[in-house]
C-alpha atoms as a PDB file:
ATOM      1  CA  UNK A   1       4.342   6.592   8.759  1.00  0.00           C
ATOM      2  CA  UNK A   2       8.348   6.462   8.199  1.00  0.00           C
ATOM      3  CA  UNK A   3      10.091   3.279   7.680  1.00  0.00           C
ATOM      4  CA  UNK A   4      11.623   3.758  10.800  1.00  0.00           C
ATOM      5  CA  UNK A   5       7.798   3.387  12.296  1.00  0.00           C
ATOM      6  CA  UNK A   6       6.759   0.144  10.613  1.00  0.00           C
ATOM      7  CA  UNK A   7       6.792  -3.436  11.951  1.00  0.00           C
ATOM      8  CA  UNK A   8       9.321  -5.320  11.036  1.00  0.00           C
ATOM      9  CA  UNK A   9       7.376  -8.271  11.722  1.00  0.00           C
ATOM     10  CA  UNK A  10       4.782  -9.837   9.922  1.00  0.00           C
ATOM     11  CA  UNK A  11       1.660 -12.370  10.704  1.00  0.00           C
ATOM     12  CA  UNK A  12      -0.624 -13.931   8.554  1.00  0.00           C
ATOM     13  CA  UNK A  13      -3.940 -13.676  10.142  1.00  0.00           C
ATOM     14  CA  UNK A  14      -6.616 -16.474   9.215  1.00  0.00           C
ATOM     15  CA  UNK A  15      -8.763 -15.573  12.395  1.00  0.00           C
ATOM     16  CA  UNK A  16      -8.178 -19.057  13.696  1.00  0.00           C
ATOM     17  CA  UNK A  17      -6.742 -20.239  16.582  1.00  0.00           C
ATOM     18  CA  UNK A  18      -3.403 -19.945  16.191  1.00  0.00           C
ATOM     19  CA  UNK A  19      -2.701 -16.896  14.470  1.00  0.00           C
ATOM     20  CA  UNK A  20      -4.386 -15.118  17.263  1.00  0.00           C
ATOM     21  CA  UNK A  21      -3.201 -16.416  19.995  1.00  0.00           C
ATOM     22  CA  UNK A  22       0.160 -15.421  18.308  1.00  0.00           C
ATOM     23  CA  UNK A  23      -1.130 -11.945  18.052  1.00  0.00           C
ATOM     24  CA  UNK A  24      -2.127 -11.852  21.957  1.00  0.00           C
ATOM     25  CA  UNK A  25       0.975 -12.294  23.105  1.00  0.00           C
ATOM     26  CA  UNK A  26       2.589  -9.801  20.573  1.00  0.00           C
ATOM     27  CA  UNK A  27       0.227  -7.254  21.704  1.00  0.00           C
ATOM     28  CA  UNK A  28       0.780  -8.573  25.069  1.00  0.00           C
ATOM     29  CA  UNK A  29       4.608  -7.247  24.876  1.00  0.00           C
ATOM     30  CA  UNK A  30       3.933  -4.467  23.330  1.00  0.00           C
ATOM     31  CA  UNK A  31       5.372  -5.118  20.126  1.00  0.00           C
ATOM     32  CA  UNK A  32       4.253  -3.816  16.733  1.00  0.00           C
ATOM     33  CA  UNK A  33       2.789  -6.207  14.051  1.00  0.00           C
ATOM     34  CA  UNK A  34       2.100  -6.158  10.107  1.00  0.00           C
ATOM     35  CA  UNK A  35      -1.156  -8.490   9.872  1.00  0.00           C
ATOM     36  CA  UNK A  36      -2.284  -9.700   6.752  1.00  0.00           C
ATOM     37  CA  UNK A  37      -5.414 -11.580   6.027  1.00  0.00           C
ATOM     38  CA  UNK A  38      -6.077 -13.562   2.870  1.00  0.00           C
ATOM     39  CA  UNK A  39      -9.715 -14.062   1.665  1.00  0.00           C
ATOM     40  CA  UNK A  40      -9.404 -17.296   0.269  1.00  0.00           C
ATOM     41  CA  UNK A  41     -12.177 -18.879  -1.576  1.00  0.00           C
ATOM     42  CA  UNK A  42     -11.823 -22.626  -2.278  1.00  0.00           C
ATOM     43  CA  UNK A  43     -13.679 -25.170  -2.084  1.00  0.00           C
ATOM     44  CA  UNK A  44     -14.134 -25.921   1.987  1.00  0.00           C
ATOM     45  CA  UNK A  45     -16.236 -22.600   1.528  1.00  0.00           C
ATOM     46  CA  UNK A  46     -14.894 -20.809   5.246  1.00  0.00           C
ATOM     47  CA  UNK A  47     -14.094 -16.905   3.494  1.00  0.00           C
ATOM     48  CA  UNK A  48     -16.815 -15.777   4.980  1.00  0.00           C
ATOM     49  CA  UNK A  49     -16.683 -16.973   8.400  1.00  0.00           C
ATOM     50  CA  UNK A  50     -12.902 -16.826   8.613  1.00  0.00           C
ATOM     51  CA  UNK A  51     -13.272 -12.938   7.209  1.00  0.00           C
ATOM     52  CA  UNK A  52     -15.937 -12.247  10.002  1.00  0.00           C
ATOM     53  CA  UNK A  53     -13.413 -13.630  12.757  1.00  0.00           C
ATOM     54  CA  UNK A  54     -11.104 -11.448  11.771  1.00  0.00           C
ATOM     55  CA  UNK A  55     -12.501  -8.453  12.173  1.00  0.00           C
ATOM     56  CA  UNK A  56     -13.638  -9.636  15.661  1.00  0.00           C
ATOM     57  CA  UNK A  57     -10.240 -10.414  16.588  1.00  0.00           C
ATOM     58  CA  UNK A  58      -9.008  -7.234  15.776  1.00  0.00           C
ATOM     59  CA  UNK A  59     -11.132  -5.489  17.261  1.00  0.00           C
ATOM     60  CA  UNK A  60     -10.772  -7.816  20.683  1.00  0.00           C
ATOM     61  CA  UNK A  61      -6.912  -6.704  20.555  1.00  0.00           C
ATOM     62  CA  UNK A  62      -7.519  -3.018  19.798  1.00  0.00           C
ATOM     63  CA  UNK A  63      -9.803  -3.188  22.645  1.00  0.00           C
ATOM     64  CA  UNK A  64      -7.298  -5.024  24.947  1.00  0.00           C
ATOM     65  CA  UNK A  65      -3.860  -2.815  24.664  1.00  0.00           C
ATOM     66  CA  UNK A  66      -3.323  -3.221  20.879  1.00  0.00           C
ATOM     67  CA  UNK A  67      -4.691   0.017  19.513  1.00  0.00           C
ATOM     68  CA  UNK A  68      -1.547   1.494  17.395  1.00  0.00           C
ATOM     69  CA  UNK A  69       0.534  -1.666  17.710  1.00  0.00           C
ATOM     70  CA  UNK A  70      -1.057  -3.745  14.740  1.00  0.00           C
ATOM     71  CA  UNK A  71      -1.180  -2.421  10.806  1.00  0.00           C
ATOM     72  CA  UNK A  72      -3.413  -4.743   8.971  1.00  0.00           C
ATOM     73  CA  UNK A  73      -3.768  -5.117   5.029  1.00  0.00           C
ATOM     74  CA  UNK A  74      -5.884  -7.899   3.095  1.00  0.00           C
ATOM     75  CA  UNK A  75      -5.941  -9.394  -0.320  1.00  0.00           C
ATOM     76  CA  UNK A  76      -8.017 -12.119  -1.993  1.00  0.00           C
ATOM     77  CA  UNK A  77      -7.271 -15.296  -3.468  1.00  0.00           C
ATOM     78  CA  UNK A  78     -10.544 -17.422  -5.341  1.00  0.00           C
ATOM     79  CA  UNK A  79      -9.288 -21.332  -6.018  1.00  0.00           C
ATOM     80  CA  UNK A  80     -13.140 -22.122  -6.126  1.00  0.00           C
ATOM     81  CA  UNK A  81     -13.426 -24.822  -9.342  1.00  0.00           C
ATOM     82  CA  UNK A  82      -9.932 -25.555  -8.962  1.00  0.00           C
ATOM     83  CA  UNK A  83      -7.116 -27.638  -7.355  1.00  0.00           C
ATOM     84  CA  UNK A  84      -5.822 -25.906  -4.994  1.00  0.00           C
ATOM     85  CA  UNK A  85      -1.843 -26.705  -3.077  1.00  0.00           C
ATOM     86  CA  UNK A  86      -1.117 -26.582   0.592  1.00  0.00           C
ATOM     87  CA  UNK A  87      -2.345 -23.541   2.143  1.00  0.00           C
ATOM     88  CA  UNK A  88       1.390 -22.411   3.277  1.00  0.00           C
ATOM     89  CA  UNK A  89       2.402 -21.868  -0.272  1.00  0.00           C
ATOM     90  CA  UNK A  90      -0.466 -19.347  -0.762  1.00  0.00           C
ATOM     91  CA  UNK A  91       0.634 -17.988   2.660  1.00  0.00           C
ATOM     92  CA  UNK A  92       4.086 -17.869   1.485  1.00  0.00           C
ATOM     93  CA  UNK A  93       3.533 -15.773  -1.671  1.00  0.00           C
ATOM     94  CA  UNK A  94       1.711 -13.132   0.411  1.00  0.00           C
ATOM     95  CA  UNK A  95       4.524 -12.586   2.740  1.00  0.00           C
ATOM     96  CA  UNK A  96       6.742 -12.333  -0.221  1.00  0.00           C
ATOM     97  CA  UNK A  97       4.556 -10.111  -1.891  1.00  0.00           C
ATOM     98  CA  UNK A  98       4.123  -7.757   0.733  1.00  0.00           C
ATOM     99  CA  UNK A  99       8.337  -7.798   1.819  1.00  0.00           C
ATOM    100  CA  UNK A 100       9.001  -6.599  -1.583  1.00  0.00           C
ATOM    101  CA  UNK A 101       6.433  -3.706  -1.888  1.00  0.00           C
ATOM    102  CA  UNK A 102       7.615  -0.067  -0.728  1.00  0.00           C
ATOM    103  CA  UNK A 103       5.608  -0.606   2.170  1.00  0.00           C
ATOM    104  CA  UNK A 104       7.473  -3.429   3.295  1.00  0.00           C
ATOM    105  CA  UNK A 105      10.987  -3.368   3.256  1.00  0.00           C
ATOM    106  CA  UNK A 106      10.974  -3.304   7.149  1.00  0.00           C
ATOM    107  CA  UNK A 107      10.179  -7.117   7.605  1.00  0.00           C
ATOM    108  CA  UNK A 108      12.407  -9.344   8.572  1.00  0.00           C
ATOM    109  CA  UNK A 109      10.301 -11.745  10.591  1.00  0.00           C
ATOM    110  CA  UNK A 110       7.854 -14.067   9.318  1.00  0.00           C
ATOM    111  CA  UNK A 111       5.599 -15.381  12.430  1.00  0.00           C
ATOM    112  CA  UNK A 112       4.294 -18.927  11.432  1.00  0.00           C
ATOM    113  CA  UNK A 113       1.803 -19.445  13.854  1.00  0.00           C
ATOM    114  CA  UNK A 114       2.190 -23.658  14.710  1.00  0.00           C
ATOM    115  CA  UNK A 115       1.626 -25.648  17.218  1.00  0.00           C
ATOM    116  CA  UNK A 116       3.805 -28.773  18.353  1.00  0.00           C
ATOM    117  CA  UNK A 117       1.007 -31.513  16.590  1.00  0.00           C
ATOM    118  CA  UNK A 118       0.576 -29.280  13.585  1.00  0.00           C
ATOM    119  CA  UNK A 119       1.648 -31.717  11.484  1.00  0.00           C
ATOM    120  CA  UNK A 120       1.935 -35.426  11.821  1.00  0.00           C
ATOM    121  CA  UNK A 121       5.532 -35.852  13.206  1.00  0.00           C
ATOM    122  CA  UNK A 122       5.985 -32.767  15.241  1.00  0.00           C
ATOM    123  CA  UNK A 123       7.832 -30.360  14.492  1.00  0.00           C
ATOM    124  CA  UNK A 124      10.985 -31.781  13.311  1.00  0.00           C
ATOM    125  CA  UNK A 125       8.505 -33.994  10.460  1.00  0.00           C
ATOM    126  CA  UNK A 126       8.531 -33.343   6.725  1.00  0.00           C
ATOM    127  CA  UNK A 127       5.809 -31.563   6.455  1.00  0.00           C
ATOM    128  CA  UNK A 128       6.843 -28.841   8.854  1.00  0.00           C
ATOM    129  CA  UNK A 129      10.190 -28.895   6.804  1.00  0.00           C
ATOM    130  CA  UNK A 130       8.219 -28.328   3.503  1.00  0.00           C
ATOM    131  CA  UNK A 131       6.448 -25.774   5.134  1.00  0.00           C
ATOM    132  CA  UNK A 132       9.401 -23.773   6.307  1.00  0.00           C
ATOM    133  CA  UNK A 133      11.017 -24.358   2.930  1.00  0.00           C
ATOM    134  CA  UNK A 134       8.179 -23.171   0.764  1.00  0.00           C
ATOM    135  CA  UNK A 135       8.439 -20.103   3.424  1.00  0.00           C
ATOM    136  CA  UNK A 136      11.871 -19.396   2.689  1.00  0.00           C
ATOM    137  CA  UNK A 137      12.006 -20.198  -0.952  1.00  0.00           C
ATOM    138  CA  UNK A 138       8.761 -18.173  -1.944  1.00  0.00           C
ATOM    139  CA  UNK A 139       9.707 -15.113  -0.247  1.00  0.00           C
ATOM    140  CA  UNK A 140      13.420 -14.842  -1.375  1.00  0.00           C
ATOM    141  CA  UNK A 141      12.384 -15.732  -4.928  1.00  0.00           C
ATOM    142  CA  UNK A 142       9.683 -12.946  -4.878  1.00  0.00           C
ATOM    143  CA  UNK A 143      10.983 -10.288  -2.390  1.00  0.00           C
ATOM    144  CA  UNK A 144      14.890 -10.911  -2.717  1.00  0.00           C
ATOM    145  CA  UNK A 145      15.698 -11.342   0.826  1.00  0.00           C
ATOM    146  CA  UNK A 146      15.400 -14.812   3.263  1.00  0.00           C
ATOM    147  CA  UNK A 147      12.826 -14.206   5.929  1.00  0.00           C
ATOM    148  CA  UNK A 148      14.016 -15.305   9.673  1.00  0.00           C
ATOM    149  CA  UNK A 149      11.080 -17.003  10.719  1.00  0.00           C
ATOM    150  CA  UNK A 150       9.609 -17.314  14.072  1.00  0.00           C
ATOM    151  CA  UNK A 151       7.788 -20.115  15.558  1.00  0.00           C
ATOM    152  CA  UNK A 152       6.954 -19.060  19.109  1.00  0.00           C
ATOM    153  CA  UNK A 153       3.996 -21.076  20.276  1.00  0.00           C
ATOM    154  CA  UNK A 154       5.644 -24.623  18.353  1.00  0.00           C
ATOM    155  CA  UNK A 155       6.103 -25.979  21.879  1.00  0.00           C
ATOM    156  CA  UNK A 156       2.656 -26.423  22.723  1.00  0.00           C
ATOM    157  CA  UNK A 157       0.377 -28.296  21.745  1.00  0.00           C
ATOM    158  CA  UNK A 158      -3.000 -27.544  20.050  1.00  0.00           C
ATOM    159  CA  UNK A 159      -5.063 -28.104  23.234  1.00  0.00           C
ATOM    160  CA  UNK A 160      -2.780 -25.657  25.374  1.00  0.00           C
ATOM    161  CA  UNK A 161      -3.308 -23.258  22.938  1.00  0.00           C
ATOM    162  CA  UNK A 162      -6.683 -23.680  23.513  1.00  0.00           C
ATOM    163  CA  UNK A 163      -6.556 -23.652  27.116  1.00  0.00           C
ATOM    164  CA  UNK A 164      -4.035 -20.612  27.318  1.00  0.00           C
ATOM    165  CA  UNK A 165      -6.522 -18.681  25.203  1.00  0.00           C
ATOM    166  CA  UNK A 166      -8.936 -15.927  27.223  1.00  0.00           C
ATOM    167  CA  UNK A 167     -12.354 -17.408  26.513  1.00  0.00           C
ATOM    168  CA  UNK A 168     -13.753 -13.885  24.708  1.00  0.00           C
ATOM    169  CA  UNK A 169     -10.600 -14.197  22.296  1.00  0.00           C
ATOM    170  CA  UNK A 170     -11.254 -17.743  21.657  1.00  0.00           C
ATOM    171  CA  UNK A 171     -15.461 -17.093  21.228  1.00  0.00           C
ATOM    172  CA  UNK A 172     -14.066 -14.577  18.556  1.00  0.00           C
ATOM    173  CA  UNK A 173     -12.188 -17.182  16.560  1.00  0.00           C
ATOM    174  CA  UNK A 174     -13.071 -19.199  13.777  1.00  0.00           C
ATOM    175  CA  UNK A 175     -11.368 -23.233  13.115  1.00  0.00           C
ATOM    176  CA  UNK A 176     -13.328 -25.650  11.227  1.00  0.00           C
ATOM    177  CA  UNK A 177     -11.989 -25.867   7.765  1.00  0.00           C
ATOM    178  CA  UNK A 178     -15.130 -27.357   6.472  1.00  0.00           C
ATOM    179  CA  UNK A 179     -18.005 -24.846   7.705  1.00  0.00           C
ATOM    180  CA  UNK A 180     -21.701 -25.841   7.030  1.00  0.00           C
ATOM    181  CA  UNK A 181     -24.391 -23.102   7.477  1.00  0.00           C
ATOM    182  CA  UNK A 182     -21.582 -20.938   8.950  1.00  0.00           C
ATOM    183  CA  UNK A 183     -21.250 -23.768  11.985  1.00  0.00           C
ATOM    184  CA  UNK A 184     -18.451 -26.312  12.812  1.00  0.00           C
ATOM    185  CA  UNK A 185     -18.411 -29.566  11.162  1.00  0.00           C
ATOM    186  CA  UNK A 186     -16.851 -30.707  14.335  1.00  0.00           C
ATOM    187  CA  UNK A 187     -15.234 -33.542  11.346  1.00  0.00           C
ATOM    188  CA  UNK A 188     -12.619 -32.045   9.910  1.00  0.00           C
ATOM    189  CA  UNK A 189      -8.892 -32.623  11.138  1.00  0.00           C
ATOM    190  CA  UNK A 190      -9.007 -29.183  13.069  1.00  0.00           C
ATOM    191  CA  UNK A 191     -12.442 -29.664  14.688  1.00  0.00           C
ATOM    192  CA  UNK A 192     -11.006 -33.429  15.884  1.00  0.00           C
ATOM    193  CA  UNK A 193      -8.433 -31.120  17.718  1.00  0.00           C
ATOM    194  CA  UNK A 194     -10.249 -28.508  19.280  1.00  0.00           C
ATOM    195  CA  UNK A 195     -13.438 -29.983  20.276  1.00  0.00           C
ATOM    196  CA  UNK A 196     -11.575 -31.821  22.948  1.00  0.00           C
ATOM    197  CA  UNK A 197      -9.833 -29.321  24.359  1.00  0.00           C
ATOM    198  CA  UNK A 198     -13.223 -27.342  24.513  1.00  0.00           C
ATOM    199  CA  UNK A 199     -14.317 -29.835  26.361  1.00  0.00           C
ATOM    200  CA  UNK A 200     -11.085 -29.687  28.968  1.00  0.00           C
ATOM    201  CA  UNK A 201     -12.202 -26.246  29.410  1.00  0.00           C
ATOM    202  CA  UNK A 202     -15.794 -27.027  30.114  1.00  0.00           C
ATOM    203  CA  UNK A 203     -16.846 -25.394  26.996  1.00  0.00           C
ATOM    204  CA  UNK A 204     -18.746 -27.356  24.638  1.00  0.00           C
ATOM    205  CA  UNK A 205     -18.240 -26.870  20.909  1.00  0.00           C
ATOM    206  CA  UNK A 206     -21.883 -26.202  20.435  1.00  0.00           C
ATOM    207  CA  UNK A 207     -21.690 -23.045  22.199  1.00  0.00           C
ATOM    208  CA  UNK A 208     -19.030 -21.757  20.219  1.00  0.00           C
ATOM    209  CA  UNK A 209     -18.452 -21.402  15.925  1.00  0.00           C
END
């Protein structure tokens, strides 16, 4: 592959929610992606789970008109024992990372994949503003270049994400951060979001992760 060929955008993909549905309508334009997962092992214990909904979401968007549109790497990150900082940061570094190797020098896009209650505030709160900052500042400190970074599902909220999503993608996500046995808490922050808008969809939460 030339550099001419590669994406020059790039997603971090947990296998949640978001991230997908971010991917889905990528693949639903047509456009190329880099994808990048990060197995990260910390104490809420979801590597596993989160690892096995990626692969099933791949393979759900290779099946439905993303075969040769999406170039996916991974890398591993083990916090288990240890304090670990907000989750973007580790993000971050990875997208820095990966826009300064050989491979990457195409990117100039860095999808964040957030939805309009993301963060208590909105959008416009400081913790989305520490977010985008730790975006910014990571990857120009590591790959030498600012990252324009795109936000295109912040205008909806968590439960129209849900409700946009085609119920086979959404079966082959993962969400709770706090997994037990490889099922939902249906406790965490995440699980207080989505349960509810399974249940707007006539889904209930037991039927699903």
């Amino acid at each position: 592959m030339t550099a001419d060929d590669r994406p020059d955008t790039l997603l971090l993909l947990s296998g949640g929610i978001d991230s997908a549905y971010c991917l889905w309508q990528r693949v639903q334009a047509g456009l190329r992606t880099r994808t990048h997962h990060v197995v990260l092992s910390d104490h809420e214990g979801r590597a596993d789970v989160e690892n096995y909904a990626v692969r099933r979401v791949l393979t759900w968007m290779r099946r439905h008109g993303g075969q040769g549109l999406i170039e996916h790497t991974e890398s591993a990150m083990d916090f288990r024992g240890m304090w670990i900082p907000k989750n973007f940061h580790a993000w971050a570094y990875w997208a820095g990372v990966i826009m300064a190797s050989p491979d990457g020098q195409s990117i100039r896009t860095v999808i964040l994949p957030r939805h309009s209650d993301a963060f208590p505030g909105g959008p416009d709160s400081p913790g989305a503003r520490k977010s985008d900052a730790a975006y910014r500042g990571h990857i120009e400190l590591i790959a030498g270049r600012t990252p324009e970074l795109a936000l295109p599902m912040v205008h909806l909220t968590k439960a129209e994400v849900v409700a946009a999503m085609p119920p086979d993608l959404l079966r082959a996500c993962w969400w709770c951060r706090r997994p037990r046995a490889s099922r939902a808490c249906h406790q965490c922050p995440t699980c207080k979001q989505v349960d509810p808008a399974l249940r707007a969809r006539r889904q209930h939460p037991a039927d699903l992760p």
